[in-house]
Protein backbone atom coordinates (compact mmCIF):
# COMPACT_ATOMS: atom_id res chain seq x y z
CA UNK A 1 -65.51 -65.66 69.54
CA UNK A 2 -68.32 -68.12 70.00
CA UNK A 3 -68.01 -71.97 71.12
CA UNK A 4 -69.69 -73.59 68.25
CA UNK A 5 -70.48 -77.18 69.78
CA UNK A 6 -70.56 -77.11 72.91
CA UNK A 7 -74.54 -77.75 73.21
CA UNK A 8 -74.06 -81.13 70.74
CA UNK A 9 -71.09 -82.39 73.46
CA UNK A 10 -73.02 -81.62 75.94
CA UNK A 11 -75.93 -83.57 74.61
CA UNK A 12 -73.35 -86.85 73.85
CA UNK A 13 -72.49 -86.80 77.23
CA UNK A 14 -76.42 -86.64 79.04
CA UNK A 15 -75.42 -82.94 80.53
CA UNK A 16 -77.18 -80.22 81.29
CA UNK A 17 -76.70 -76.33 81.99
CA UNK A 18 -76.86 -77.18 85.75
CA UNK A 19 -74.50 -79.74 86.15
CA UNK A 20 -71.54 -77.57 84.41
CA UNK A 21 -72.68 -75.02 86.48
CA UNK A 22 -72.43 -76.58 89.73
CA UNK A 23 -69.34 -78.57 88.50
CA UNK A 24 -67.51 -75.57 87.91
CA UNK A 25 -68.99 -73.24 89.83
CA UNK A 26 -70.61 -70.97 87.76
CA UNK A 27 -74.27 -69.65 86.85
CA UNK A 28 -76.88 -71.67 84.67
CA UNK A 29 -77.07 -68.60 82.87
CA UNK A 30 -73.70 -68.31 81.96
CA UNK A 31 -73.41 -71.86 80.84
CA UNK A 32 -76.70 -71.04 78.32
CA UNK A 33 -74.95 -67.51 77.14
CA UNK A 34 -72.15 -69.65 76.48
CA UNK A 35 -74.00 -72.64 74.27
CA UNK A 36 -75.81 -69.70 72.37
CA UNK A 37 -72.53 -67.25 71.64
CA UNK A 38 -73.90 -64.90 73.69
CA UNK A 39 -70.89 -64.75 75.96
CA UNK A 40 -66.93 -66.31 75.79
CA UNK A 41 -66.15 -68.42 79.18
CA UNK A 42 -62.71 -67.27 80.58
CA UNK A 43 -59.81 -68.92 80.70
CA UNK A 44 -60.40 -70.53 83.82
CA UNK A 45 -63.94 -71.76 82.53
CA UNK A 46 -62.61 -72.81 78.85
CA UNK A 47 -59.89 -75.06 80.16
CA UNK A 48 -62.39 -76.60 82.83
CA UNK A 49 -64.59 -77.14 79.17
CA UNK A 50 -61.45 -78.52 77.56
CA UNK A 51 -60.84 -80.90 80.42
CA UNK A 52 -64.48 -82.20 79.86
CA UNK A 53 -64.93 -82.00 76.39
CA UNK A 54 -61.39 -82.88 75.29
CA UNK A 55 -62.20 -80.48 71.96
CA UNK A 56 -63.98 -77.96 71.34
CA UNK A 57 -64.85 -75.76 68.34
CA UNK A 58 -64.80 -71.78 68.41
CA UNK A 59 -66.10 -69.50 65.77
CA UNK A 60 -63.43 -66.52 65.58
CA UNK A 61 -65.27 -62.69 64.58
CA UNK A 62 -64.17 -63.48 61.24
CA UNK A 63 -66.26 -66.13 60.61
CA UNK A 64 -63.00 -68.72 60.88
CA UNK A 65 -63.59 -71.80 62.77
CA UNK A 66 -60.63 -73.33 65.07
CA UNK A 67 -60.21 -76.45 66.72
């Protein structure tokens, strides 16, 4: 799975890699392997996301996009 929009919410709200990463905790890298698919957050980091974001879209391995 891959988060599909998470760089375009990011943008809307004026945030960058480092301030999810030091809101949360977490590398700047991770943040960017997130935005580009490269990596899945887990659980702990997705609902942290949520929280932000309210929604977010994920690309399944089929190709399937959820809500």
């Amino acid at each position: 799975m891959r988060l599909v929009d998470l760089e375009e919410k990011m943008k809307e709200k004026g945030l960058r890699n480092i301030d999810i990463a030091r809101e949360h905790s977490v590398s700047e890298k991770a943040v960017s392997e997130w935005k580009r698919g490269k990596k899945y957050p887990r659980d702990e980091a997705l609902s942290y996301l949520l929280g932000k974001f309210d929604v977010l879209k994920a690309e399944t391995d089929d190709g399937d996009v959820v809500v």
